[in-house]
Protein backbone atom coordinates (compact mmCIF):
# COMPACT_ATOMS: atom_id res chain seq x y z
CA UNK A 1 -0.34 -11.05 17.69
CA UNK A 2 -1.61 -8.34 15.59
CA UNK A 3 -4.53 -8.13 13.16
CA UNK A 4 -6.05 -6.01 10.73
CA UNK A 5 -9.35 -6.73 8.61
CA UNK A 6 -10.35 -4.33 5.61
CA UNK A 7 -12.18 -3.45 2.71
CA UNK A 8 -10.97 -1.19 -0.17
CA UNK A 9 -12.47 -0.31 -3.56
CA UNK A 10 -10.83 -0.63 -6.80
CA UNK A 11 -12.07 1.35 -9.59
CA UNK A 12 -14.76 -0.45 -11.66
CA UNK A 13 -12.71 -2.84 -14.14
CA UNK A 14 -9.66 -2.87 -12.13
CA UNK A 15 -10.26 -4.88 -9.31
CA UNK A 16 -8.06 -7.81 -10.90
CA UNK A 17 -5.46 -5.90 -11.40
CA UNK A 18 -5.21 -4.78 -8.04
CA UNK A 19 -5.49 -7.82 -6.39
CA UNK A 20 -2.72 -9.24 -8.74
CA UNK A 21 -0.46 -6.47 -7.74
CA UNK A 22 -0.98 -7.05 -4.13
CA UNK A 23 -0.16 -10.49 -4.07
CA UNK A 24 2.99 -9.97 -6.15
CA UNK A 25 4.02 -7.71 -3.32
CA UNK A 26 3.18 -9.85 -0.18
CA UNK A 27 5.58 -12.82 -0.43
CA UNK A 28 7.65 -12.36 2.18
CA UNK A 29 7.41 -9.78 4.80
CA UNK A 30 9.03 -10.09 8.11
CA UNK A 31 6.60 -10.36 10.71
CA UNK A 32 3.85 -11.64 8.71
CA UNK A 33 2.06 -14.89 9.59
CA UNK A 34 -1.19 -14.54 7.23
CA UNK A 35 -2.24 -12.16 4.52
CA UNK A 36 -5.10 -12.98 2.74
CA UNK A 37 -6.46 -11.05 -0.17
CA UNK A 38 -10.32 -11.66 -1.62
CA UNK A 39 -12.37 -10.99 -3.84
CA UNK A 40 -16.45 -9.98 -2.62
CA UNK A 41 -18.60 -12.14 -4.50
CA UNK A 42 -21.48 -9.70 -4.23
CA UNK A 43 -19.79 -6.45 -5.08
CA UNK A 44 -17.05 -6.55 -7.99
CA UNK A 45 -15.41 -3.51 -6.80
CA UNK A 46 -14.44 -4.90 -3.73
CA UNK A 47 -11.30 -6.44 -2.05
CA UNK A 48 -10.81 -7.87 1.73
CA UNK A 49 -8.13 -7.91 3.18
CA UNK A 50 -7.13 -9.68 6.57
CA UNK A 51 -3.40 -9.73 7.93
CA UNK A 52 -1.87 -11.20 11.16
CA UNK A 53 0.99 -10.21 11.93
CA UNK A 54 3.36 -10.82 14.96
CA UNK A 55 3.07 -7.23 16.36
CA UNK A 56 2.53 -3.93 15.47
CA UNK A 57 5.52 -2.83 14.94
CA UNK A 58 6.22 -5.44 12.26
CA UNK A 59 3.46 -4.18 10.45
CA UNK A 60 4.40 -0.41 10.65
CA UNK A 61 7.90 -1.06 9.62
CA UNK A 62 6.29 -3.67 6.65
CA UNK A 63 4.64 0.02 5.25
CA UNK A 64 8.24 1.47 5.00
CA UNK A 65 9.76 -1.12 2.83
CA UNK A 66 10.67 0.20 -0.81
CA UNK A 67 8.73 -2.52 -2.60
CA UNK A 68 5.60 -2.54 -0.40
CA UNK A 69 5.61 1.26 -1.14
CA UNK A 70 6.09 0.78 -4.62
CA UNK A 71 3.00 -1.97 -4.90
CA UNK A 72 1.28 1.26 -3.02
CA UNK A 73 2.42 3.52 -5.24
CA UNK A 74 1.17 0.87 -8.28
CA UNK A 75 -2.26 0.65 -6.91
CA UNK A 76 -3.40 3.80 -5.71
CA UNK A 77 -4.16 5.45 -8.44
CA UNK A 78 -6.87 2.34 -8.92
CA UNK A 79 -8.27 2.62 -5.43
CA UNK A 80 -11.63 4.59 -4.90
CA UNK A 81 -11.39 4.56 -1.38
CA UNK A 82 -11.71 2.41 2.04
CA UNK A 83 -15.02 1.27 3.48
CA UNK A 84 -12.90 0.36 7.07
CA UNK A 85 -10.05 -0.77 8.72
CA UNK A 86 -10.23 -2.69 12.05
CA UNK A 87 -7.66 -3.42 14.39
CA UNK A 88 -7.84 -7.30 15.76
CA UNK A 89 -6.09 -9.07 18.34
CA UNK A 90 -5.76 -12.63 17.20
CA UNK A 91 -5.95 -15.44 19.33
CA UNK A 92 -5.08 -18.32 17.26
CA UNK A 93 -6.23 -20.69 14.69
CA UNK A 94 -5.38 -23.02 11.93
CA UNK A 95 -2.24 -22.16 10.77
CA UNK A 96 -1.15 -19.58 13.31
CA UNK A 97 1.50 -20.06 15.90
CA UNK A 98 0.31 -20.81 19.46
């Protein structure tokens, strides 16, 4: 499996309204097991995000879809910017395939 935890900043005030976007466009991707989107309850400009995802490769190909770029396209312009990005390498848990 492949993981990926992050943080990203929406603009002050728009931190809904990226969150809502990104959940419209994370229904069904191929190759993803878990995709969880929060909110930080100490800092209203940020949003988590933690993915699992069978490999890498469904992941990368995930980014070239037209609606997934489209929801990127949608939200960018509401993003001030990424505190990090880490890699993971999942080893199970509730509600992930063993």
């Amino acid at each position: 499996m492949y993981g990926l935890i992050g943080k990203m900043r929406a603009a002050p005030g728009k931190r809904d309204e990226v969150v809502q976007i990104l959940l419209e466009a994370t229904g069904s991707l191929p190759g993803c097991l878990n995709y969880i989107i929060a909110r930080d309850p100490a800092d209203t400009t940020a949003i988590w995000v933690t993915e699992v995802w069978t490999d890498a490769e469904s992941h990368k190909a995930s980014l070239a879809r037209p609606d997934v770029q489209a929801a990127i396209a949608r939200v960018r312009p509401m993003i001030t910017g990424f505190d990090f990005q880490v890699e993971t390498a999942p080893a199970g848990g509730f509600g992930l395939p063993k």
